[in-house]
Protein backbone atom coordinates (compact mmCIF):
# COMPACT_ATOMS: atom_id res chain seq x y z
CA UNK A 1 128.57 91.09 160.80
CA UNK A 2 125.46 89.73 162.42
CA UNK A 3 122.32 91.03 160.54
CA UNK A 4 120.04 90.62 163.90
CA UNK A 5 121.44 93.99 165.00
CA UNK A 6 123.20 95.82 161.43
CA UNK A 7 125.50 97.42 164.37
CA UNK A 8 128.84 97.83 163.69
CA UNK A 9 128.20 100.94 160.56
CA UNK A 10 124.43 101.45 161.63
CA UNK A 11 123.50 104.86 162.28
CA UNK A 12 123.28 104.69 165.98
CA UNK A 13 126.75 105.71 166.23
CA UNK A 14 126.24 109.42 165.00
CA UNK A 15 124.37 110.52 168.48
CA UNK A 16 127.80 109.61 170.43
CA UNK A 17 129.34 111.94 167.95
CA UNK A 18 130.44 116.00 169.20
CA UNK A 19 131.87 118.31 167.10
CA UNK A 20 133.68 118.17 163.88
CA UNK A 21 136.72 116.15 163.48
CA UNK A 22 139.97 117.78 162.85
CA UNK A 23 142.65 116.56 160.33
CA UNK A 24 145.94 115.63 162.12
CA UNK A 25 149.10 116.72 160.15
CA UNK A 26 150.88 113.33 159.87
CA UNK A 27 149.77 109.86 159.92
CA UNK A 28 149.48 107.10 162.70
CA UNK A 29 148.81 110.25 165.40
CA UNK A 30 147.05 109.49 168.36
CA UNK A 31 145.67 111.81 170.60
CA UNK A 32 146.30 111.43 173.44
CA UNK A 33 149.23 109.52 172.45
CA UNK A 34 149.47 106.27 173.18
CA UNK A 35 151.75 104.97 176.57
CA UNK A 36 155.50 104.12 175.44
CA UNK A 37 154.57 100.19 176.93
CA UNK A 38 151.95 99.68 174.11
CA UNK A 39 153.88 96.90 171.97
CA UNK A 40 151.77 96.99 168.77
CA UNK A 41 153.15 100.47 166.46
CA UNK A 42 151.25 101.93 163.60
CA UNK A 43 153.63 102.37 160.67
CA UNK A 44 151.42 103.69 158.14
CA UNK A 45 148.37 104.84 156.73
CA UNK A 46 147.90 104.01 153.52
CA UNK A 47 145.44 105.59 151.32
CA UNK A 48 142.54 104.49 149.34
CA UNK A 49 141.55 106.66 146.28
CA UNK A 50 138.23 107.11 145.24
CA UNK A 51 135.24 108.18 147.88
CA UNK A 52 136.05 108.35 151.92
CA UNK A 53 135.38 105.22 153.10
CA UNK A 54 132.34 105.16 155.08
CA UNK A 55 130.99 101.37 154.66
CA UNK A 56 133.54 98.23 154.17
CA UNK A 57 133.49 94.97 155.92
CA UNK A 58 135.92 91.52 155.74
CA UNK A 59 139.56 91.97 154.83
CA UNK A 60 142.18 89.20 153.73
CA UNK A 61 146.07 88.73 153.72
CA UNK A 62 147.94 86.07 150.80
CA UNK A 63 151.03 86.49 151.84
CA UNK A 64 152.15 84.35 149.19
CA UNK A 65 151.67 86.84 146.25
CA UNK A 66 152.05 90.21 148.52
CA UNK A 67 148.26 91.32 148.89
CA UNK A 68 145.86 92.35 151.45
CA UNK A 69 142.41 92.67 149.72
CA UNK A 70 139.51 94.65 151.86
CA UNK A 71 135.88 94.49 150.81
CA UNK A 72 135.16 98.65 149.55
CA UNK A 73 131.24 98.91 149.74
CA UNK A 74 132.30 102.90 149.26
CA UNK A 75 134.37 102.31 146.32
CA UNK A 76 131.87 99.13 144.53
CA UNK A 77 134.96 96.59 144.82
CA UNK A 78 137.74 94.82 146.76
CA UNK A 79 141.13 97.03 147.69
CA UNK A 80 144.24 95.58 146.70
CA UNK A 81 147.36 96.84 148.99
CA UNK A 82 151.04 95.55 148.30
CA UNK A 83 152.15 94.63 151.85
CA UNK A 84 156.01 94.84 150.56
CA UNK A 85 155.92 98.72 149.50
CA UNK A 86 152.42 99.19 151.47
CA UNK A 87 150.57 101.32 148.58
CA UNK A 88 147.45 101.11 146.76
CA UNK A 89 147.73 98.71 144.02
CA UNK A 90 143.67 98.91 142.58
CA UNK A 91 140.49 98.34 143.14
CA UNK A 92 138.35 95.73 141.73
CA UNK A 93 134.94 96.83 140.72
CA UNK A 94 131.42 94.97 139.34
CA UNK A 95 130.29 94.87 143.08
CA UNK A 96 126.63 96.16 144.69
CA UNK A 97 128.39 99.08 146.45
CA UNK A 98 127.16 100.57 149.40
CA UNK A 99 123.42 100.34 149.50
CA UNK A 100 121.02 103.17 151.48
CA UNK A 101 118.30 101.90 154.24
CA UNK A 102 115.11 103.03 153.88
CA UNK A 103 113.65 105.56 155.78
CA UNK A 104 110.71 104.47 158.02
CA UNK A 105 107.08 106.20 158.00
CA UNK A 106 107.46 107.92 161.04
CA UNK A 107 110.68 109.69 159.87
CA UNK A 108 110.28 110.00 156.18
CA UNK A 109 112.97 112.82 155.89
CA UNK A 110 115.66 110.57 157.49
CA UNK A 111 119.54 110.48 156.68
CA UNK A 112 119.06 107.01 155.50
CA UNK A 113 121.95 104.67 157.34
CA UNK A 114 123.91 102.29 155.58
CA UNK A 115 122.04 98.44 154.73
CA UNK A 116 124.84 95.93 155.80
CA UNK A 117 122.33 93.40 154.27
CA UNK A 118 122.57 94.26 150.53
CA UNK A 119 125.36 96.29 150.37
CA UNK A 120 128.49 94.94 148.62
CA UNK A 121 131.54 93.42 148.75
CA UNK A 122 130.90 91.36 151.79
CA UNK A 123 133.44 88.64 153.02
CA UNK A 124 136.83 88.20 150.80
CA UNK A 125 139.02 85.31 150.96
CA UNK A 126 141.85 84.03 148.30
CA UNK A 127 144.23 81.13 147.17
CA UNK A 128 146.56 81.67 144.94
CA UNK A 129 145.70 83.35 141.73
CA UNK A 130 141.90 83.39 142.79
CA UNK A 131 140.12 85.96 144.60
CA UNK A 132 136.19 85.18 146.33
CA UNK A 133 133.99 87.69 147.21
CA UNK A 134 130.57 88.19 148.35
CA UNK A 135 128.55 90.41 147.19
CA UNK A 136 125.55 92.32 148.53
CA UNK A 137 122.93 90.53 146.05
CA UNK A 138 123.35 87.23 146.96
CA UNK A 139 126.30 86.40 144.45
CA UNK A 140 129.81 84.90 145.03
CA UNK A 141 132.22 86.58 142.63
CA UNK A 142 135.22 84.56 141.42
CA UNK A 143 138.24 86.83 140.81
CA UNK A 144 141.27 86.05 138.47
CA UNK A 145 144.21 88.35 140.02
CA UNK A 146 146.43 87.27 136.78
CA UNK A 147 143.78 88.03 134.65
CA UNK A 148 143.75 92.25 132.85
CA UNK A 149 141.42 94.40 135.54
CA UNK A 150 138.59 94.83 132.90
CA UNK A 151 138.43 90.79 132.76
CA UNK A 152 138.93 90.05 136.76
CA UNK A 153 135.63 88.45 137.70
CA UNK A 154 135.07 85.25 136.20
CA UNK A 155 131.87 84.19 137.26
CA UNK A 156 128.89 85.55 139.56
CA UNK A 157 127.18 82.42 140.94
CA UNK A 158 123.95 83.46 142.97
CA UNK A 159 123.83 81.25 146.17
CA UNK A 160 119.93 81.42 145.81
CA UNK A 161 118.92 84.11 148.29
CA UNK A 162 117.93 87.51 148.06
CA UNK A 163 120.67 89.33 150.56
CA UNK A 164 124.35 89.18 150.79
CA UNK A 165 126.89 86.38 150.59
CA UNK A 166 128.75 87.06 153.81
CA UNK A 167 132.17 85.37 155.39
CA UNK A 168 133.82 82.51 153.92
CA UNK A 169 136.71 80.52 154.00
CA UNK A 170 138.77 77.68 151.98
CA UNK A 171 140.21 74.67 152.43
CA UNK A 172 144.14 74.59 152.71
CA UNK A 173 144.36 73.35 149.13
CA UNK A 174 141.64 75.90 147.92
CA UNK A 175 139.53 73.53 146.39
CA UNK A 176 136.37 73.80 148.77
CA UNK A 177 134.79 77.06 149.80
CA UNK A 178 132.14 77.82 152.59
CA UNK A 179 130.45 81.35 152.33
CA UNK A 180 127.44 81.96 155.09
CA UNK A 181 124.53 83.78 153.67
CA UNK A 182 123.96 85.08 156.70
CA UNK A 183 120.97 87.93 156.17
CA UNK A 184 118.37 85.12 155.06
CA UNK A 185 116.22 83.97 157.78
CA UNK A 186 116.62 81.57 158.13
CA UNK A 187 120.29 81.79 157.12
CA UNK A 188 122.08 79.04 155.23
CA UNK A 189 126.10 78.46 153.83
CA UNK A 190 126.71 77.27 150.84
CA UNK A 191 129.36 74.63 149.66
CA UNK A 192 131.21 75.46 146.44
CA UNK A 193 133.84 73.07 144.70
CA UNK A 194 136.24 76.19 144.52
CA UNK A 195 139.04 76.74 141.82
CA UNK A 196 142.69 75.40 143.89
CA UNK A 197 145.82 76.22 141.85
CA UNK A 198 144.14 75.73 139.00
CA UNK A 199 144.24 78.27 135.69
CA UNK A 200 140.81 78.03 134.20
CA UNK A 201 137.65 78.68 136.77
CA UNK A 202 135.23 76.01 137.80
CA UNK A 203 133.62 77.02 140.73
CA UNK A 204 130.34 75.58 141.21
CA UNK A 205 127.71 75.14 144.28
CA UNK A 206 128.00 71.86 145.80
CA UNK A 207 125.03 72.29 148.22
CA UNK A 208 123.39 74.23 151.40
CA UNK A 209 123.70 73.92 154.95
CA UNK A 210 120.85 74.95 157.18
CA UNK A 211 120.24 74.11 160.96
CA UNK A 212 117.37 72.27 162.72
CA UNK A 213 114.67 75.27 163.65
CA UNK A 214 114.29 73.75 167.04
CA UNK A 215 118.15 75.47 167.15
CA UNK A 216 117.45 78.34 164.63
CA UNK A 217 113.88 78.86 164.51
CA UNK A 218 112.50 81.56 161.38
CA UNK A 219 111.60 85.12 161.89
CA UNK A 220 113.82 85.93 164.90
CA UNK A 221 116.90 87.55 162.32
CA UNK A 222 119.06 84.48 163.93
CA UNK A 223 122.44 84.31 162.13
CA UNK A 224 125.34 82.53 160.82
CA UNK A 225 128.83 84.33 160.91
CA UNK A 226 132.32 83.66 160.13
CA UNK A 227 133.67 80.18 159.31
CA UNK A 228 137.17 78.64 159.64
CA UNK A 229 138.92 75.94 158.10
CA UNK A 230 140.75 72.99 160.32
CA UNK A 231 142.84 70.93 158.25
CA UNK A 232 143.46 68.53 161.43
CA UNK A 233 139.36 67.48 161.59
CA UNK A 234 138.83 68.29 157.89
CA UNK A 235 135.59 70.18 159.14
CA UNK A 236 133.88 73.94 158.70
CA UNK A 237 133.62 75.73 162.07
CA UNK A 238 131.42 78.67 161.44
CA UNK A 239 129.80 81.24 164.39
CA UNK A 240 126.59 81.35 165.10
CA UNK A 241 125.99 84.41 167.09
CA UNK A 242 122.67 83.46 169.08
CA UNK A 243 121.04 79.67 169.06
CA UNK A 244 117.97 78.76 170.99
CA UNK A 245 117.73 77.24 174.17
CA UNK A 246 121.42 78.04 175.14
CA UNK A 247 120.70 77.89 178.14
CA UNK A 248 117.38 76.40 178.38
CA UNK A 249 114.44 79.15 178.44
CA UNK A 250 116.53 82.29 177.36
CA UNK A 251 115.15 84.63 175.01
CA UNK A 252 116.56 84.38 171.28
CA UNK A 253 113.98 86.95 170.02
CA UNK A 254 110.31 85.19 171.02
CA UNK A 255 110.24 87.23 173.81
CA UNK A 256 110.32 90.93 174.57
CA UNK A 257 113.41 92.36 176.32
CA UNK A 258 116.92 91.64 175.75
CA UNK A 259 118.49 88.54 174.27
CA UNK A 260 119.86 85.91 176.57
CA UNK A 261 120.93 83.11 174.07
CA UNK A 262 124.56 82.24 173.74
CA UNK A 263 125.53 81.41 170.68
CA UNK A 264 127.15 78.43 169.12
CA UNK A 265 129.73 76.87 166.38
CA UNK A 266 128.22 75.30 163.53
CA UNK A 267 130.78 71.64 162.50
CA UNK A 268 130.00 70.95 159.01
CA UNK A 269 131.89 67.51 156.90
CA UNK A 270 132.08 69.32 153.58
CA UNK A 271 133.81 65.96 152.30
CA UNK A 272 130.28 64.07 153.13
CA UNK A 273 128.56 66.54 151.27
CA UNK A 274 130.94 66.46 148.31
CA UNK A 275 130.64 62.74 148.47
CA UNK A 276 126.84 62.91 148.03
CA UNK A 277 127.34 65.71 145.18
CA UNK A 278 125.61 64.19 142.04
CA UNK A 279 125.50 67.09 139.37
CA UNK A 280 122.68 68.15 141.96
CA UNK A 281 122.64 70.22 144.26
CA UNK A 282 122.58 68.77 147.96
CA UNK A 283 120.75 70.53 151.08
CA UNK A 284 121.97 69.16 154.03
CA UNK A 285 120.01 70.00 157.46
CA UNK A 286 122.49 69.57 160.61
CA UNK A 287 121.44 69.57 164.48
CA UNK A 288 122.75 69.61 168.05
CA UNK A 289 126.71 68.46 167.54
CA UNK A 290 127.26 64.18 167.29
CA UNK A 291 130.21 63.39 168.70
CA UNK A 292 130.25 60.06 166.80
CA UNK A 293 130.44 62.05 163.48
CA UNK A 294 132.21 65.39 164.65
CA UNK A 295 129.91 67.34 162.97
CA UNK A 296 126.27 69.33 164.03
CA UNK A 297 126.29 72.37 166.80
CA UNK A 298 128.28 72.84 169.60
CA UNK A 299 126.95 75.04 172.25
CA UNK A 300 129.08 78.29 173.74
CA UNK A 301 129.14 79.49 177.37
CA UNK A 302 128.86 83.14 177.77
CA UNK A 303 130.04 83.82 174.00
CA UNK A 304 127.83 85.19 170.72
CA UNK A 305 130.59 84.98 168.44
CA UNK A 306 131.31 86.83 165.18
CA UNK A 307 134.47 86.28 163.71
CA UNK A 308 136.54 83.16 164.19
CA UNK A 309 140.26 81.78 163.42
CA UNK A 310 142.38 78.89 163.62
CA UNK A 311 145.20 79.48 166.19
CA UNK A 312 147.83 77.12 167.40
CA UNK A 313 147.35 73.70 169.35
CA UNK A 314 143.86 73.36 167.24
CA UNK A 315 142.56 76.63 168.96
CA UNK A 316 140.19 78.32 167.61
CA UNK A 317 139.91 82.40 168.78
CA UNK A 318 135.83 83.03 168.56
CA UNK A 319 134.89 87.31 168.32
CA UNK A 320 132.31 87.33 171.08
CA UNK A 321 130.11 90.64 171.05
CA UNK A 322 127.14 92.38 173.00
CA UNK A 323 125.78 93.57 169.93
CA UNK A 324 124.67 89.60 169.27
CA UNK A 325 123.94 89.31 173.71
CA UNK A 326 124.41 92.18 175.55
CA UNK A 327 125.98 90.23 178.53
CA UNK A 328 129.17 89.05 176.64
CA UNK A 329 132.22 90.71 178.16
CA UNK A 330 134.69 88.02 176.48
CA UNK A 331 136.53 86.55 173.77
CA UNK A 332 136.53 82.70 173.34
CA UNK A 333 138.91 80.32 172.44
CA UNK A 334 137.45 76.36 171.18
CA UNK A 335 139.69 73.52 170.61
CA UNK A 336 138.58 72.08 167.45
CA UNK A 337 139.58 68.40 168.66
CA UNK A 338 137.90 67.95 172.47
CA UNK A 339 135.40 71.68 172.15
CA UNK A 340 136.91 72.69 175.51
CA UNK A 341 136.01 76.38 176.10
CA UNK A 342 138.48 78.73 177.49
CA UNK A 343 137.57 82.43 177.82
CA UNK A 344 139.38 85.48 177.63
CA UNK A 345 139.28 88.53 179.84
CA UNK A 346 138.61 92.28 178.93
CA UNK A 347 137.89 92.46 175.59
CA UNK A 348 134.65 91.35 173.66
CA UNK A 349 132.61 93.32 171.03
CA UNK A 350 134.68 91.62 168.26
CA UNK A 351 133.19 91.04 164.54
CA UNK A 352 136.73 89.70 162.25
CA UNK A 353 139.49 88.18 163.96
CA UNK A 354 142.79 87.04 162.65
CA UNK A 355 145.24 84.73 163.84
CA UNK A 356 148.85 85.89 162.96
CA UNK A 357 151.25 82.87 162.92
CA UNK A 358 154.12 85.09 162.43
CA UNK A 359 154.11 86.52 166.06
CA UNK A 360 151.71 83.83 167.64
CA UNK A 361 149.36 86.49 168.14
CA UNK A 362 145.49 87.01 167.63
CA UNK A 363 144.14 90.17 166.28
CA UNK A 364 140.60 91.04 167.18
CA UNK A 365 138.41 93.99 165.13
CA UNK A 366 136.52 94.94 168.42
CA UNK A 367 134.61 97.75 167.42
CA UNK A 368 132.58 97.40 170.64
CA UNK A 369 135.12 97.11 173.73
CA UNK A 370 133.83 98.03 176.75
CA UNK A 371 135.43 100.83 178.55
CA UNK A 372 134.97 98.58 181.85
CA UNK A 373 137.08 95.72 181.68
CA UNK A 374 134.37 93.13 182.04
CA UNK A 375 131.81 95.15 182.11
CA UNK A 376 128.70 95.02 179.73
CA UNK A 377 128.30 98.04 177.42
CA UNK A 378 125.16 98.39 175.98
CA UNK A 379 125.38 102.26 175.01
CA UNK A 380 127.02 103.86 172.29
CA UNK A 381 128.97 105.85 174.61
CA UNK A 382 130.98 103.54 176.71
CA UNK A 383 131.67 101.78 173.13
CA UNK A 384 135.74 102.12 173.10
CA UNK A 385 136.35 100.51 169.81
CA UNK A 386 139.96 99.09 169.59
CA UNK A 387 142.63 96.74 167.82
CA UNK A 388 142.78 93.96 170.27
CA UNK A 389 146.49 91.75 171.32
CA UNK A 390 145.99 88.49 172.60
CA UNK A 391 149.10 86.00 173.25
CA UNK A 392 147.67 82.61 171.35
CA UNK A 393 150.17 80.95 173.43
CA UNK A 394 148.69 81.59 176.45
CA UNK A 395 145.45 82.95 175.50
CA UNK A 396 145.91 85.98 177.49
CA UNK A 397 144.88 89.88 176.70
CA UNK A 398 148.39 91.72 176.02
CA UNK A 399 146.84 94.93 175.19
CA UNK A 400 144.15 97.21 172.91
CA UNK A 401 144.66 99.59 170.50
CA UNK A 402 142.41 102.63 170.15
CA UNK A 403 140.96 102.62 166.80
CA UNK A 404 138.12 104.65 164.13
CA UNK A 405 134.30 103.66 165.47
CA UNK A 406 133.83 101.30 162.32
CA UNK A 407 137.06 99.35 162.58
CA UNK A 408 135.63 95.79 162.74
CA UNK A 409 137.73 94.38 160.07
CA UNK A 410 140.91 93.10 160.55
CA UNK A 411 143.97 90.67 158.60
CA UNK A 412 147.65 90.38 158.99
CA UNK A 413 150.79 89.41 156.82
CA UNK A 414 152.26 86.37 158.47
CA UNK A 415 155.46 86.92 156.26
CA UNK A 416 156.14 90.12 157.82
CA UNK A 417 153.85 90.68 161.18
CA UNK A 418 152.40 93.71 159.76
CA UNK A 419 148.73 93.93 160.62
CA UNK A 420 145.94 95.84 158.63
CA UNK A 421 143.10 97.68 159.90
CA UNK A 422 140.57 99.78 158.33
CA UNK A 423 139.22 102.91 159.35
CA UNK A 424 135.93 104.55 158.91
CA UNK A 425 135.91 108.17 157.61
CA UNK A 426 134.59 111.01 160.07
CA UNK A 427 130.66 110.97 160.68
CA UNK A 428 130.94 114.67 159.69
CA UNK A 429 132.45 113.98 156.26
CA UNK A 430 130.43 110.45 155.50
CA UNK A 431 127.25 111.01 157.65
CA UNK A 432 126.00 107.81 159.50
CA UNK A 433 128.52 104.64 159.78
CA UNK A 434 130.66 107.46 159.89
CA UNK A 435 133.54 107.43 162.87
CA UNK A 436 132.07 109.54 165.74
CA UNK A 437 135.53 109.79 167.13
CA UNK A 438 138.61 111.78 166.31
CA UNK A 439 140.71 108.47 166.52
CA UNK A 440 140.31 107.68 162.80
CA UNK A 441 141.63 111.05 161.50
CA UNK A 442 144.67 111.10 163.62
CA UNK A 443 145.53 107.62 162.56
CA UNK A 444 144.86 108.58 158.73
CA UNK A 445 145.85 111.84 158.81
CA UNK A 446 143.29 113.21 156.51
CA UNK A 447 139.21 112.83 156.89
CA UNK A 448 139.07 110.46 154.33
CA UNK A 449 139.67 107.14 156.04
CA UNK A 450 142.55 104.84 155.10
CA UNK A 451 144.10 100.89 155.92
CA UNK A 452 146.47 101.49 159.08
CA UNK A 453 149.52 98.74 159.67
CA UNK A 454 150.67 98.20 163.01
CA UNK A 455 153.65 96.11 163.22
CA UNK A 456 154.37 93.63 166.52
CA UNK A 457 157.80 93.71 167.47
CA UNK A 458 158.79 89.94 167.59
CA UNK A 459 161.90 88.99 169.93
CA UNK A 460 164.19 86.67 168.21
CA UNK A 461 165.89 83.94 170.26
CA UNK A 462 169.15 86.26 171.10
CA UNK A 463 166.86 88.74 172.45
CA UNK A 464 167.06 91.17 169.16
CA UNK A 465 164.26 92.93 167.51
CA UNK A 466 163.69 91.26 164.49
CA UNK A 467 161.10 93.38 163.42
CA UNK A 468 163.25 94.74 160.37
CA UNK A 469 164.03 91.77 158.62
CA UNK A 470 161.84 93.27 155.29
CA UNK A 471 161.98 96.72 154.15
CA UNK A 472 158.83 99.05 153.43
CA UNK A 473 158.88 101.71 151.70
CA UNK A 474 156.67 104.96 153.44
């Protein structure tokens, strides 16, 4: 989540808040309920012991070994759910945990909101046996999953900064990670050599990436976001929500008013770095995008992006959101190979995506819809926060899903379409970051918040719902 605005749990969300929230009697209720067309069902609600969740952030599917893993700031650690039985497996602790704002001079006696910036676990992402996460004081923590609970975390690396270690993601073969530090200003990623399928941990920093300050100048809070792996250009693509001079003149921060700055992708060679990897660390300093090398920034049109994912056809689904330019009313979609732009319609205000290849679908966490369809929605009120369908085929909106006011995160199980969303416990119950609507209770069925799985019915080639080819047990 960008750390320009600390938006998507911040406390401004409690004045759009009336009333208390009511407990619904079942699970997956929505009230009104939802229209009969709406392809995407919740199945469940599954629980998460410990406190209400009020604070969490990246989530991650391995479909391989049966796991979805969300980072808990409530809870101190990452959630493990079994996607084949769709229960609570554990919760791995030793993180940060959720971390309290201060209150400012001219409101001492403040309900302090949550700090996104040093609160912890952060951005989750796995291979195998091994589990990453970030944490809120500037660590990576490498996670055996094989290993007995009390000996999980085998190593705490600090990436050098003083706030969190943010999104990452890993090469196909899990030997090279890229997590974006993204709360330093100005922000940097850092380049591990990352464990594989190996049994015995070796992670280690392999250098830092920062950007040319003619394109991220200090002191403005500028950002870098999610990355993505492409195995077809071997390169990094990571968001950068705002970038100066995009177009030329706007305002990234140096001037009063709001921002006008589109973002921008970030191409990083994490082979060249590796290459030039001595036993010392390297820092590497990258500028506008060179075509000749397929690496540096590549400017966005009408997109500050969040999240990002690799899609089909070496399409890349960018989370575009008014809480990094107020004008965005889109998602985005970049080809990795020629960086043609293609925008998508009514729906923006996006902070993780997920690309499911099971269906063919993106998922997008848009805690920030507008309730306009291309429309900008600066106020917390026309905020409709929702689980947004788009066809990667096509790159076309199929439809949102109403969701909690803090459901940014979002992953899905490829092996069985099943797709996981967090929700926020009620303001009432959790105080600010809380969900100021009633649409997180009905889904949960209790005040506490919970994971929700939708499942996408997928049409097999004789026209049958396949969508029971695995059994759950609720």
């Amino acid at each position: 989540m960008s750390s320009r605005r600390s938006i998507y749990l911040a406390s401004a969300l409690t004045s759009a808040f009336l009333g208390s929230v009511s407990v619904a009697s079942a699970d997956c209720t929505f009230t009104p309920a939802l229209p009969a067309s709406i392809q995407t069902k919740c199945i469940k609600a599954v629980a998460i012991p410990g406190h209400p969740l009020r604070s969490f952030d990246i989530s991650w599917v391995n479909p391989d070994r049966n796991e979805y893993y969300l980072g808990d700031r409530s809870n101190s650690g990452i959630d493990v759910i079994d996607t084949k039985s769709l229960k609570w497996k554990r919760t791995i602790g030793g993180f940060v945990g959720v971390v309290l704002a201060a209150c400012p001079p001219s409101n001492p006696g403040c309900t302090p909101a949550v700090d996104n910036n040093h609160s912890g676990p952060d951005g989750v992402v796995s291979h195998g046996r091994w589990l990453y996460g970030g944490d809120g004081n500037s660590t990576l923590k490498v996670i055996d999953l094989d290993a007995p609970p009390m000996a999980a975390i085998k190593a705490s690396i600090s990436t050098g900064g003083t706030t969190r270690v943010d999104e990452m993601a890993l090469t196909s073969d899990g030997r090279t990670l890229l997590a974006a530090n993204n709360a330093e200003d100005p922000p940097f990623a850092t380049l591990f050599r990352a464990n594989g399928d190996d049994e015995h941990d070796h992670t280690k920093i392999l250098g830092h990436i920062t950007v040319d300050p003619a394109i991220v100048p200090a002191g403005f809070g500028l950002s870098f976001e999610q990355p993505s792996w492409d195995p077809r250009t071997r390169r990094f693509f990571t968001s950068m929500p705002i970038i100066a001079d995009n177009p030329p003149g706007c305002n990234y921060g140096q001037l009063s008013g709001a921002i006008t700055c589109d973002g921008g992708v970030l191409v990083s060679d994490p082979d060249a770095i590796e290459d030039a990897f001595h036993g010392t660390t390297v820092n590497v300093v990258q500028g506008a995008f060179d075509a000749h090398t397929n690496t540096g920034v590549v400017k966005l049109h009408a997109c500050g992006p969040n999240g990002s994912s690799l899609g089909p056809h070496d399409n890349m689904l960018l989370g575009c959101t008014p809480q990094n330019n107020p004008s965005d009313v889109i998602q985005l979609v970049i080809n990795t190979v020629t960086k043609a732009q293609t925008p998508i319609n009514n729906i923006t205000g996006s902070d993780e995506v997920w690309y499911n290849s099971g269906d063919n679908r993106y998922y997008t966490g848009s805690s920030r819809d507008c309730a306009v369809p291309a429309t900008p929605c600066p106020s917390a009120s026309q905020q409709k926060p929702v689980l947004g369908v788009i066809d990667a085929a096509t790159n076309t909106l199929i439809e949102k899903v109403p969701q909690s006011s803090g459901s940014h995160s979002v992953a899905a199980d490829s092996e069985r379409n099943l797709i996981f969303v967090p929700q926020v416990a009620p303001v009432a119950v959790v105080g600010p970051g809380g969900d100021t609507t009633s649409v997180g209770a009905g889904i949960c069925g209790t005040n506490n918040g919970c994971v929700a799985v939708y499942r996408h019915k997928v049409k097999g080639h004789d026209g049958d719902d396949d969508d029971d080819d695995h059994d759950h047990d609720h």
